[in-house]
PDB file of N, CA and C in Angstrom:
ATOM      1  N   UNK A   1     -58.046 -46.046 -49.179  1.00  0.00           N
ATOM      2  CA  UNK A   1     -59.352 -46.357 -49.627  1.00  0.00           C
ATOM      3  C   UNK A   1     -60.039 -45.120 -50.216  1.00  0.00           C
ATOM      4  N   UNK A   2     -60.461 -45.178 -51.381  1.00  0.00           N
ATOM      5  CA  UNK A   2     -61.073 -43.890 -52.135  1.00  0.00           C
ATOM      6  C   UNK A   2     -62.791 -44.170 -51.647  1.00  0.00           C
ATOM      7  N   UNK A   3     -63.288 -43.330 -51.765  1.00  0.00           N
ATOM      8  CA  UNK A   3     -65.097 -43.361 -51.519  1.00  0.00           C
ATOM      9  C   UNK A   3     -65.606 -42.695 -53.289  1.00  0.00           C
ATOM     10  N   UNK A   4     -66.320 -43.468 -53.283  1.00  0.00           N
ATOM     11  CA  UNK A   4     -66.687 -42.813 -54.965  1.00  0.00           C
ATOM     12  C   UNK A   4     -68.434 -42.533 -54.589  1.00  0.00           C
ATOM     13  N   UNK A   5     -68.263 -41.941 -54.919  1.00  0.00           N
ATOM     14  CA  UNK A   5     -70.162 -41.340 -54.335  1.00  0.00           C
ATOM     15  C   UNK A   5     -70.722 -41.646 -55.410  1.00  0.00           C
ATOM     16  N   UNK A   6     -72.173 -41.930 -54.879  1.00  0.00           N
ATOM     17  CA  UNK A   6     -73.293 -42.707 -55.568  1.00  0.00           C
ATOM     18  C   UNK A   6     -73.623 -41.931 -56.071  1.00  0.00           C
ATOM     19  N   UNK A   7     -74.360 -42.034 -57.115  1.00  0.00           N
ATOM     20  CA  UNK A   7     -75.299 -41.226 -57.996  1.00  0.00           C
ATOM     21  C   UNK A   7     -76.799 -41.449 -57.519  1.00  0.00           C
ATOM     22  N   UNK A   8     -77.580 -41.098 -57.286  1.00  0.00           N
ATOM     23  CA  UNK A   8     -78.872 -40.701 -56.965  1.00  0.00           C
ATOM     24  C   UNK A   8     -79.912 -40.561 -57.944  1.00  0.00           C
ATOM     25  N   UNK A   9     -80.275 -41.392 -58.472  1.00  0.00           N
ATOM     26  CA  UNK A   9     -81.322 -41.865 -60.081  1.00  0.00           C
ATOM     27  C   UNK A   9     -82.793 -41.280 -59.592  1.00  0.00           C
ATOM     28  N   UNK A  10     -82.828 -41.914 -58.701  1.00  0.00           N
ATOM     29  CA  UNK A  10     -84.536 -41.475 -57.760  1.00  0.00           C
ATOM     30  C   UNK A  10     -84.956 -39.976 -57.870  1.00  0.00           C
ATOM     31  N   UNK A  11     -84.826 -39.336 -57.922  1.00  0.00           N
ATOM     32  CA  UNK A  11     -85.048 -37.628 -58.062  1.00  0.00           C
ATOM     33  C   UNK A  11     -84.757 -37.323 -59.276  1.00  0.00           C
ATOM     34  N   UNK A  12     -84.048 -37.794 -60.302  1.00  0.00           N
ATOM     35  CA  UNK A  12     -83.719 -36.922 -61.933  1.00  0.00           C
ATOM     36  C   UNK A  12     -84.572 -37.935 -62.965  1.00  0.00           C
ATOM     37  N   UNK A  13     -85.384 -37.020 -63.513  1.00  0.00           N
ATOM     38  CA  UNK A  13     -86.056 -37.898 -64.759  1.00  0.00           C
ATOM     39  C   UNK A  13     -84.878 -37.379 -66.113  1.00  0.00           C
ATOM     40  N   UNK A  14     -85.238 -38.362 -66.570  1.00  0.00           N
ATOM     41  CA  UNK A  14     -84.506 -38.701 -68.040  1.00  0.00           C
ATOM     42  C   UNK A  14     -85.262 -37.435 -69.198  1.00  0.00           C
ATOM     43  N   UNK A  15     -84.862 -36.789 -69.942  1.00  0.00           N
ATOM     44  CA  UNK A  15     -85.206 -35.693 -70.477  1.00  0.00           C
ATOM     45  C   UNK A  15     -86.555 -36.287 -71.557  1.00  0.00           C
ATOM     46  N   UNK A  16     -86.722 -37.468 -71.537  1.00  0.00           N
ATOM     47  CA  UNK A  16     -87.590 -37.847 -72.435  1.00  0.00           C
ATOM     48  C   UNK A  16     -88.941 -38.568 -71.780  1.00  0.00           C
ATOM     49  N   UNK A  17     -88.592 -38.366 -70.864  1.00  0.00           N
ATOM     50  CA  UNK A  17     -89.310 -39.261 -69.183  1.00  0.00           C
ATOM     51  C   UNK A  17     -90.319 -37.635 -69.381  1.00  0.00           C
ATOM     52  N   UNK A  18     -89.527 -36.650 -69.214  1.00  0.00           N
ATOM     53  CA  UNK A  18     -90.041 -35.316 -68.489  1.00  0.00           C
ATOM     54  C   UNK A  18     -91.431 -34.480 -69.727  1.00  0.00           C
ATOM     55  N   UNK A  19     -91.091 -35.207 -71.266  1.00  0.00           N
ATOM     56  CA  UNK A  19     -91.752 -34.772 -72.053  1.00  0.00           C
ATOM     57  C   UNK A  19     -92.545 -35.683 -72.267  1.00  0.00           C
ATOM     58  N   UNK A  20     -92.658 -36.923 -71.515  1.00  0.00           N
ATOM     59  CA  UNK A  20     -93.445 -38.214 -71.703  1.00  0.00           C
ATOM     60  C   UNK A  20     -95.080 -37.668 -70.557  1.00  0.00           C
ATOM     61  N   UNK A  21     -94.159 -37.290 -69.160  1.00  0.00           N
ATOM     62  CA  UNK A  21     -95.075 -37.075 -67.883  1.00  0.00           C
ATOM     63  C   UNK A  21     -96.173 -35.610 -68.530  1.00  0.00           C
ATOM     64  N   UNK A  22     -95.563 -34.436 -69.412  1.00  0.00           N
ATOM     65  CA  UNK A  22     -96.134 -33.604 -69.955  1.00  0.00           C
ATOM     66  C   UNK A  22     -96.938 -33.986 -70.922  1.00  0.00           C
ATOM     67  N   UNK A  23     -96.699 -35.144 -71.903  1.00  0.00           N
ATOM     68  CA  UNK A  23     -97.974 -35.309 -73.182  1.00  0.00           C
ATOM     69  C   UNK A  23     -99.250 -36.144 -72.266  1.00  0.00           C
ATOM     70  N   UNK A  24     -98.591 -36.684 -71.356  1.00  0.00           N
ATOM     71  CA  UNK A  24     -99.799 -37.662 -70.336  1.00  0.00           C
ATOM     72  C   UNK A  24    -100.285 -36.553 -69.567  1.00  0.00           C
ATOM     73  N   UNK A  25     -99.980 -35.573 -68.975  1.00  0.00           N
ATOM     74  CA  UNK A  25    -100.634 -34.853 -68.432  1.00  0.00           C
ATOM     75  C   UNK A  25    -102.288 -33.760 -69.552  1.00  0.00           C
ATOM     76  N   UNK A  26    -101.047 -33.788 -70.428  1.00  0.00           N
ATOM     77  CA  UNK A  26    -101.667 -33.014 -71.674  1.00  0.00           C
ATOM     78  C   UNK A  26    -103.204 -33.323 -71.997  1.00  0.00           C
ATOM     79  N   UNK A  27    -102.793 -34.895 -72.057  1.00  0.00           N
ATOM     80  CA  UNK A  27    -104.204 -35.635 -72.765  1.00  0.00           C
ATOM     81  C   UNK A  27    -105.024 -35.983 -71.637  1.00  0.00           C
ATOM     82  N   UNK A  28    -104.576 -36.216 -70.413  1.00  0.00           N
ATOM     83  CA  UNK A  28    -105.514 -36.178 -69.451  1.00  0.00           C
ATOM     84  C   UNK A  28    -106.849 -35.215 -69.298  1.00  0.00           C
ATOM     85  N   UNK A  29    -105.952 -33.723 -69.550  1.00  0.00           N
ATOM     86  CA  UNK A  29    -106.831 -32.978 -69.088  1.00  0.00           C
ATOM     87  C   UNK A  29    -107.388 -32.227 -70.720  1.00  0.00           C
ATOM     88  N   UNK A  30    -107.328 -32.815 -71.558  1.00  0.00           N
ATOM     89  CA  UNK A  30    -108.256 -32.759 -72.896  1.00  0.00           C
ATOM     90  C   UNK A  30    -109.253 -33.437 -72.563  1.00  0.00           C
ATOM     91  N   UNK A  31    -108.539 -34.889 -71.875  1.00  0.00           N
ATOM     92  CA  UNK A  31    -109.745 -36.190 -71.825  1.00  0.00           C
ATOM     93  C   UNK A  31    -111.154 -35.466 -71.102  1.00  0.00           C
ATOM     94  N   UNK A  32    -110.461 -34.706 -69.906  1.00  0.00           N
ATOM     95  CA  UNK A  32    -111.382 -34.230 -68.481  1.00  0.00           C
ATOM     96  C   UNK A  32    -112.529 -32.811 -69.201  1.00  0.00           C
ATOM     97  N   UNK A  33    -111.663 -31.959 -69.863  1.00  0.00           N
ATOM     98  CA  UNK A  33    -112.349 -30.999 -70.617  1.00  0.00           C
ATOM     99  C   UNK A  33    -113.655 -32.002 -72.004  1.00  0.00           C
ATOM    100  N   UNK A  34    -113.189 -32.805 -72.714  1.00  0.00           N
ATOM    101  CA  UNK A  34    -114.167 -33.373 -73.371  1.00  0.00           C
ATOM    102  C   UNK A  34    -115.571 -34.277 -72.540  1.00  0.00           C
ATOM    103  N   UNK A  35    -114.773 -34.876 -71.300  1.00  0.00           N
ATOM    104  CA  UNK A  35    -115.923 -35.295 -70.574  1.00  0.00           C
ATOM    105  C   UNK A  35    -117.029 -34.380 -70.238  1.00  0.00           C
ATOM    106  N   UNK A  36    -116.818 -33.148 -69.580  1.00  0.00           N
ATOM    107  CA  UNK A  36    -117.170 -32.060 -69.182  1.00  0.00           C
ATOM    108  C   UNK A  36    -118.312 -31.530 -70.500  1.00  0.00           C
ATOM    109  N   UNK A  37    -117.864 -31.553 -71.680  1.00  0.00           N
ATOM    110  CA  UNK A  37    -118.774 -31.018 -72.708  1.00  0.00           C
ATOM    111  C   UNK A  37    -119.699 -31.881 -73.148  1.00  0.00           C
ATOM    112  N   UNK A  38    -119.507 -33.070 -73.123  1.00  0.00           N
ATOM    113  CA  UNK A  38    -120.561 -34.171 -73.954  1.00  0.00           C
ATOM    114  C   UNK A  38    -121.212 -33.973 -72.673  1.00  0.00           C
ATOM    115  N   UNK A  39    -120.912 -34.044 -71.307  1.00  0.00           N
ATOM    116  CA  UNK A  39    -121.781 -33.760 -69.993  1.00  0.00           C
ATOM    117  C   UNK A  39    -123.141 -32.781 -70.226  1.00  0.00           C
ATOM    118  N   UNK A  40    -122.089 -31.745 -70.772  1.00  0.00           N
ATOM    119  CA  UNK A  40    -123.075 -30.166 -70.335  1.00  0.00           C
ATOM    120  C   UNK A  40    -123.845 -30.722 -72.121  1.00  0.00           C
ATOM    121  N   UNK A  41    -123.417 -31.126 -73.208  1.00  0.00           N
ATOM    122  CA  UNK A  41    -123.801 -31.118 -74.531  1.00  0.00           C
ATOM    123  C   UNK A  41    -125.674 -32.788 -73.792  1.00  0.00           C
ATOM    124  N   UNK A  42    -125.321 -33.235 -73.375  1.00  0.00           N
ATOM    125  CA  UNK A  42    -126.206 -34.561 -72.924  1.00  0.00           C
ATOM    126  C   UNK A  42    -127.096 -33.982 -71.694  1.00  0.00           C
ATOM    127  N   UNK A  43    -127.210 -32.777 -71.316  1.00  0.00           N
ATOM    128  CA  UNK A  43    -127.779 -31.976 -70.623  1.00  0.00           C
ATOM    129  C   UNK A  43    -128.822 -31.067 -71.182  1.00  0.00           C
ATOM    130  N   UNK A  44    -128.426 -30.812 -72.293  1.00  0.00           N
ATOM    131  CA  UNK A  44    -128.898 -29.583 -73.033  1.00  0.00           C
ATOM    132  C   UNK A  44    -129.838 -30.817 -73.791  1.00  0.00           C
ATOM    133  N   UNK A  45    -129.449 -31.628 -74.337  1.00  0.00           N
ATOM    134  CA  UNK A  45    -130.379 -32.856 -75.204  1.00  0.00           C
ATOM    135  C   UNK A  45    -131.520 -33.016 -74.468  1.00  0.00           C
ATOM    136  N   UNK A  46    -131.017 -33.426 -73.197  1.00  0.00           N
ATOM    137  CA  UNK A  46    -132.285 -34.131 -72.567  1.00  0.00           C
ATOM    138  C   UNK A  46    -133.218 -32.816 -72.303  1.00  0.00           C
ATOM    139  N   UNK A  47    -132.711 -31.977 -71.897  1.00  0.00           N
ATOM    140  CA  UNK A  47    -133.983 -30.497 -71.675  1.00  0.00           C
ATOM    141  C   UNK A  47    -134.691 -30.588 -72.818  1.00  0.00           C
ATOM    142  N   UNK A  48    -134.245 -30.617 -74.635  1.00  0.00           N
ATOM    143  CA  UNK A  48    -134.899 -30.140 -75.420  1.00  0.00           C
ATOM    144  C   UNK A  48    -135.892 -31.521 -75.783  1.00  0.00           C
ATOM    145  N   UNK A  49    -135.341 -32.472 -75.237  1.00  0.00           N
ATOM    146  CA  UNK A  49    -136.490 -33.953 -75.410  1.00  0.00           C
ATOM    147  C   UNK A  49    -137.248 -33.508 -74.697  1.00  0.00           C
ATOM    148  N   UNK A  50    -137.641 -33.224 -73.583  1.00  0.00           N
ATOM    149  CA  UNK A  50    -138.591 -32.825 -72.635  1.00  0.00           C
ATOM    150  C   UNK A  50    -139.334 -31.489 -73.193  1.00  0.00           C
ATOM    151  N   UNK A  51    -138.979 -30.346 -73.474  1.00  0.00           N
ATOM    152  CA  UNK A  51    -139.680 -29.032 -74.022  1.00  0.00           C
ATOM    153  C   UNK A  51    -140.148 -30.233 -75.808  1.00  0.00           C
ATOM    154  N   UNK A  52    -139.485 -31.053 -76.213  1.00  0.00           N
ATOM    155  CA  UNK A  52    -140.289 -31.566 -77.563  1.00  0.00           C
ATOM    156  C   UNK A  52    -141.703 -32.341 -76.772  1.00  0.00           C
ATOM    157  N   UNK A  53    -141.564 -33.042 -75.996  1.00  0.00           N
ATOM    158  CA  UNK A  53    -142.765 -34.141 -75.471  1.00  0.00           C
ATOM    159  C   UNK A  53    -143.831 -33.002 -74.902  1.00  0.00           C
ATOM    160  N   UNK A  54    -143.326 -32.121 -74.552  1.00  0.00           N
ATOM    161  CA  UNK A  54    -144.011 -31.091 -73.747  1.00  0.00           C
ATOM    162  C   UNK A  54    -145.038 -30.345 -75.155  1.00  0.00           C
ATOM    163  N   UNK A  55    -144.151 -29.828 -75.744  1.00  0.00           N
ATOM    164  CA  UNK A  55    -144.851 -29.212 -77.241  1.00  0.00           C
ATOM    165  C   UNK A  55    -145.586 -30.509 -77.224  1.00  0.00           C
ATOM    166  N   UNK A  56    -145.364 -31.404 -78.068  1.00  0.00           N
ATOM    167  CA  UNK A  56    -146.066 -32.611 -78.560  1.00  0.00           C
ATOM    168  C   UNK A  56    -147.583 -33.072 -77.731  1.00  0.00           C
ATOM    169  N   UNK A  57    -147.567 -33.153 -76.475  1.00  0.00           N
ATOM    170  CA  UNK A  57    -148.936 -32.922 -75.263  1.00  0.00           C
ATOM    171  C   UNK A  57    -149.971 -32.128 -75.776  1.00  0.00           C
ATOM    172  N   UNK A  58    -148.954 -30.689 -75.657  1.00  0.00           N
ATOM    173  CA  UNK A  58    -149.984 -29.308 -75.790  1.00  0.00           C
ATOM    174  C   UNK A  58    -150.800 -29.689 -76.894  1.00  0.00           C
ATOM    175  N   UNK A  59    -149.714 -30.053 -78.693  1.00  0.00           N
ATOM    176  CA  UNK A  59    -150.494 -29.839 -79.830  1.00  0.00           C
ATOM    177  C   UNK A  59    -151.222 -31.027 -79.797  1.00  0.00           C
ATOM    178  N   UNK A  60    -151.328 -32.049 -79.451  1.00  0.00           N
ATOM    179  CA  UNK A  60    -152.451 -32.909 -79.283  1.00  0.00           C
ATOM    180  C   UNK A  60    -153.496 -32.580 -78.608  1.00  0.00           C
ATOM    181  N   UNK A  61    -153.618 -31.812 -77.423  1.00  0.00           N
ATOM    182  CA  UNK A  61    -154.681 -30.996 -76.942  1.00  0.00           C
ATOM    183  C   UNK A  61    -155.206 -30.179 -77.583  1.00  0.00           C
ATOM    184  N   UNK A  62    -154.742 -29.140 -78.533  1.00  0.00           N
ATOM    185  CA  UNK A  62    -155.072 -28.755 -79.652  1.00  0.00           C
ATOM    186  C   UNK A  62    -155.760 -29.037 -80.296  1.00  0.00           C
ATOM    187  N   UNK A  63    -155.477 -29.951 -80.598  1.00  0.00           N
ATOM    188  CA  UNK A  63    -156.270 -30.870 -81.792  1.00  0.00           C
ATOM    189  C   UNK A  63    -157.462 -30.980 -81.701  1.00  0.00           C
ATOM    190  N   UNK A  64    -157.406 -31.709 -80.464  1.00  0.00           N
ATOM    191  CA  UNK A  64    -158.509 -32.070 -79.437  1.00  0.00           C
ATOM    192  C   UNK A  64    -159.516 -31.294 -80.113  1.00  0.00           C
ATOM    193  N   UNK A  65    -158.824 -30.278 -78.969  1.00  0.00           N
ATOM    194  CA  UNK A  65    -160.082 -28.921 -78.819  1.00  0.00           C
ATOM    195  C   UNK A  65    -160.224 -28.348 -80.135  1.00  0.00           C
ATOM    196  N   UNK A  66    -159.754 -28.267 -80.928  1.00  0.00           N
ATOM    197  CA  UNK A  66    -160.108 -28.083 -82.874  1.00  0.00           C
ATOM    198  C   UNK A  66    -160.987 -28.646 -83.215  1.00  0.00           C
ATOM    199  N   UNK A  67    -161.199 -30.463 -83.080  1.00  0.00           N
ATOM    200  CA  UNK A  67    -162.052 -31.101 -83.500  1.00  0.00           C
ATOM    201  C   UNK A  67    -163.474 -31.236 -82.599  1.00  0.00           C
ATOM    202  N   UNK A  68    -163.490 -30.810 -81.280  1.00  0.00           N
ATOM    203  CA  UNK A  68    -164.713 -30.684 -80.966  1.00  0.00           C
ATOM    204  C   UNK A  68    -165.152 -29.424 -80.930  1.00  0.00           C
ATOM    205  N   UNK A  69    -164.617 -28.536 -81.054  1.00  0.00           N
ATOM    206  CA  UNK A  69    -165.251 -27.098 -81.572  1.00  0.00           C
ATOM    207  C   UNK A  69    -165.870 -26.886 -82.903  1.00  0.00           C
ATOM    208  N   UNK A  70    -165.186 -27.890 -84.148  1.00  0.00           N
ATOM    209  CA  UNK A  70    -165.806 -27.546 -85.388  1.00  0.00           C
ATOM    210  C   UNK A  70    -166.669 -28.784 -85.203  1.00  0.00           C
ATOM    211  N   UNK A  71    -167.229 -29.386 -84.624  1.00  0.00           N
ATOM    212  CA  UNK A  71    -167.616 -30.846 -84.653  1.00  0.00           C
ATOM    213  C   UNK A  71    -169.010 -29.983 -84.974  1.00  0.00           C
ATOM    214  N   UNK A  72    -170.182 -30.628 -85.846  1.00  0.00           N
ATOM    215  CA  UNK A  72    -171.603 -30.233 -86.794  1.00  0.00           C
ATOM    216  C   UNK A  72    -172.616 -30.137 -85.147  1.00  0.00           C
ATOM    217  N   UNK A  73    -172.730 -30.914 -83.831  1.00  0.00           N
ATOM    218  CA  UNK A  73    -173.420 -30.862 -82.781  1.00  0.00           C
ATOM    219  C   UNK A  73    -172.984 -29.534 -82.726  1.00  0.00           C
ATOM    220  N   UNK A  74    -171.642 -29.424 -82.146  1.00  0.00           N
ATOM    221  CA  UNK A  74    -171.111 -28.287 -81.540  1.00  0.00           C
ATOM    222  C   UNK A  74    -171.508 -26.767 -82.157  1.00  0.00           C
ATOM    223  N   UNK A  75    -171.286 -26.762 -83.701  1.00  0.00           N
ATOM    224  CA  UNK A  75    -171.585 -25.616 -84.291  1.00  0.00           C
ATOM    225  C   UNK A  75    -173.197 -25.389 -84.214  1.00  0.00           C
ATOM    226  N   UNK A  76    -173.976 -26.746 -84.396  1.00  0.00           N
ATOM    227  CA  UNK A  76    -175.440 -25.864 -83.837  1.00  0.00           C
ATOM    228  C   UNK A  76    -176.353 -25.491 -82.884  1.00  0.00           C
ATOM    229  N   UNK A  77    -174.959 -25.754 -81.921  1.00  0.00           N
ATOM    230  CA  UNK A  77    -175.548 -25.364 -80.295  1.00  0.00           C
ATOM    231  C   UNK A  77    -175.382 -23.669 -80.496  1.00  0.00           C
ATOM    232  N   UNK A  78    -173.757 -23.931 -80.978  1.00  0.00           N
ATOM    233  CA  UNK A  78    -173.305 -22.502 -80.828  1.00  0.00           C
ATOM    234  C   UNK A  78    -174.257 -21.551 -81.885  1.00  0.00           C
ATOM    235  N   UNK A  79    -174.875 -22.141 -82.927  1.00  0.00           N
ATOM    236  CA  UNK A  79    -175.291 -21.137 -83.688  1.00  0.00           C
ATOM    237  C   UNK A  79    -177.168 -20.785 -83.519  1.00  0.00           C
ATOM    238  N   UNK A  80    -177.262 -22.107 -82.119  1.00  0.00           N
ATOM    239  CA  UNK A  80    -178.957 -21.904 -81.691  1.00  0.00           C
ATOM    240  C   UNK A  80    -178.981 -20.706 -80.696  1.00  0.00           C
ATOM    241  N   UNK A  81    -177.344 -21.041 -80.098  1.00  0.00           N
ATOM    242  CA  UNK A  81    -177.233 -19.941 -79.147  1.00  0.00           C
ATOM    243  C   UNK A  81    -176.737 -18.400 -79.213  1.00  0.00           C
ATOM    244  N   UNK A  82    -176.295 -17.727 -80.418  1.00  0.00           N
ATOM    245  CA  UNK A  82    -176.090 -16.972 -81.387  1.00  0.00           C
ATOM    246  C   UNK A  82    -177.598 -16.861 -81.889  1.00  0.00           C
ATOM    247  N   UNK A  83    -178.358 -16.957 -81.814  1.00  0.00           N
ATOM    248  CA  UNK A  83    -180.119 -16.613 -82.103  1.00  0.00           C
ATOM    249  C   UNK A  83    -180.292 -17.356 -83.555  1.00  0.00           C
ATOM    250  N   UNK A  84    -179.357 -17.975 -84.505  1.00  0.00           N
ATOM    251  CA  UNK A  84    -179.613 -18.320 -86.151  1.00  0.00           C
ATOM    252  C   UNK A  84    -181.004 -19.781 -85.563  1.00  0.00           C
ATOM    253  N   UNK A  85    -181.817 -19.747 -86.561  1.00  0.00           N
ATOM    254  CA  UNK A  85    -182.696 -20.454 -86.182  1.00  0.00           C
ATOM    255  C   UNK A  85    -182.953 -21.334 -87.804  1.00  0.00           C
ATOM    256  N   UNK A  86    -183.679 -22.405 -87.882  1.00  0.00           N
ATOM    257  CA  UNK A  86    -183.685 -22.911 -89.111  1.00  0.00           C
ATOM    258  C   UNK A  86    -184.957 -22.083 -89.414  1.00  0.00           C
ATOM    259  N   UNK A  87    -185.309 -22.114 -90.582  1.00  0.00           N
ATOM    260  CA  UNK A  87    -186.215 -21.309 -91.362  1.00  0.00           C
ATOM    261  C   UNK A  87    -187.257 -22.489 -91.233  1.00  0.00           C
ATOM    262  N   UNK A  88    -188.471 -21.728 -91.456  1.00  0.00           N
ATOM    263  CA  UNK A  88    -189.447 -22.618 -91.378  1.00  0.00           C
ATOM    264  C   UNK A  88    -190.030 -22.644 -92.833  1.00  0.00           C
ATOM    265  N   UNK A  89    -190.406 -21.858 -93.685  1.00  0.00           N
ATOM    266  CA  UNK A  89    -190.436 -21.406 -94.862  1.00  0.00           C
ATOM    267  C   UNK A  89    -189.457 -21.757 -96.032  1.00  0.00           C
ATOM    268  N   UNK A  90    -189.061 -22.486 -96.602  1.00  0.00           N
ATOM    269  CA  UNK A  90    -188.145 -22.118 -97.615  1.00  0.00           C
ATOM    270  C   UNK A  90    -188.529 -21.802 -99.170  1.00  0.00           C
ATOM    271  N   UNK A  91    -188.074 -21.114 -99.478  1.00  0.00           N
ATOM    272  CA  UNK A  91    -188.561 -20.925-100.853  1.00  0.00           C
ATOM    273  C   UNK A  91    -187.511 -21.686-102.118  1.00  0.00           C
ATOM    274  N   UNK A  92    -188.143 -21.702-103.249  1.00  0.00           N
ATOM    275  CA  UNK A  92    -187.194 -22.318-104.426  1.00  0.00           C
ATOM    276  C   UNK A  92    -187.221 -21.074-105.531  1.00  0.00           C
ATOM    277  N   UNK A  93    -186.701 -20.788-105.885  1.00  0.00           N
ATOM    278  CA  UNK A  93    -186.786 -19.823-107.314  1.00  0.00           C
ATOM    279  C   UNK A  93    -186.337 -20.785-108.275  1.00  0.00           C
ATOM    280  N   UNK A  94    -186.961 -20.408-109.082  1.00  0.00           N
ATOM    281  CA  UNK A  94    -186.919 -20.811-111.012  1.00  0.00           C
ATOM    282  C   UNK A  94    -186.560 -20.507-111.521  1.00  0.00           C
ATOM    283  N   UNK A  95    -185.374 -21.205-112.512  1.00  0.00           N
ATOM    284  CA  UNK A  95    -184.455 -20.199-113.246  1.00  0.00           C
ATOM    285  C   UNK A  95    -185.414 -19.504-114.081  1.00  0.00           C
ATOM    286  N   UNK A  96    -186.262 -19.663-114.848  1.00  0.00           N
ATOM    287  CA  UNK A  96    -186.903 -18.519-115.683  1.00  0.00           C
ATOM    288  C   UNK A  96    -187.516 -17.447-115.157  1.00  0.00           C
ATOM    289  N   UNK A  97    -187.995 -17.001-113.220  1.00  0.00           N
ATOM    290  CA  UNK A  97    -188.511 -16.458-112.843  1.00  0.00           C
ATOM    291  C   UNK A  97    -187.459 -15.583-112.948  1.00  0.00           C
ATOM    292  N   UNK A  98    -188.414 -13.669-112.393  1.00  0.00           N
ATOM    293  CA  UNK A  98    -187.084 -12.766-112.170  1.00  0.00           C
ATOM    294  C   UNK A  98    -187.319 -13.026-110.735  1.00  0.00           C
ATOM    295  N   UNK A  99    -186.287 -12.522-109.945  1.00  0.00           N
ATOM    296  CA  UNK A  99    -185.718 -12.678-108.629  1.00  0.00           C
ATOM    297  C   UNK A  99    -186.216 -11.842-107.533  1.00  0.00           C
ATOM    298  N   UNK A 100    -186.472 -10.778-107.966  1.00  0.00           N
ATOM    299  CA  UNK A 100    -187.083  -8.992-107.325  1.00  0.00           C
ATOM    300  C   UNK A 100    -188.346  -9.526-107.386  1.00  0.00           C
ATOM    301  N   UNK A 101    -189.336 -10.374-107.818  1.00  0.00           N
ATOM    302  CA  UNK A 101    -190.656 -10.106-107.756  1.00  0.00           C
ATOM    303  C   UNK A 101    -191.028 -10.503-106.220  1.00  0.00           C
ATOM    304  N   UNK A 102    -192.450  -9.705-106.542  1.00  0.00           N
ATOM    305  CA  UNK A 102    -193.222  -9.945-105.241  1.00  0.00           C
ATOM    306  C   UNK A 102    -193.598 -10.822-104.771  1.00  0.00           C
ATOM    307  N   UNK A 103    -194.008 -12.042-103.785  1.00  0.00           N
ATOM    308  CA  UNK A 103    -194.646 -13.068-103.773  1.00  0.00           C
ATOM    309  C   UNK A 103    -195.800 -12.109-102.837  1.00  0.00           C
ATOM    310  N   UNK A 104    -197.278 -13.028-103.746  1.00  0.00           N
ATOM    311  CA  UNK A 104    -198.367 -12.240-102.688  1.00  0.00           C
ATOM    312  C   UNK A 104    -199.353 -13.512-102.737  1.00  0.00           C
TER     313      UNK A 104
END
């Protein structure tokens, strides 16, 4: 009786098996590195939406305060309170008059 020994398949990959398990490994960890960046890239977005809404607040407050500072009440508080007073007197000149004369 001869014994012919088994071959053992379970432990040896096929040489095309071995470059198959390497391109799947390959693209896995492209896949894992691209997740990772649109991550950190969708991170960085949302901060600069927030610093935009943030700007956007401020310059509307801005505004604000622009338009009630030049507002016509506002300037003649500020300019009663600055001592400018309305004239009580006004005069007219004539174009044919000269300008230097005396009024008496």
């Amino acid at each position: 009786m001869r014994f012919t020994k088994k071959r053992d398949y379970r432990n040896k990959l096929r040489p095309g098996a071995k470059s198959l398990w390497f391109l799947l490994a390959f693209f896995i960890f492209i896949q894992v590195i691209f997740s990772v960046q649109q991550g950190a890239l969708g991170a960085e977005f949302s901060d600069l939406e927030n610093r935009s809404h943030v700007i956007s607040e401020e310059n509307k407050k801005l505004e604000d305060e622009l338009i009630k500072s030049t507002s016509l009440l506002s300037l003649s508080e500020k300019a009663e309170a600055l001592g400018y007073v309305k004239a009580s007197n006004t005069f007219y000149i004539k174009i044919g008059d000269p300008f230097a004369q005396v009024i008496r």
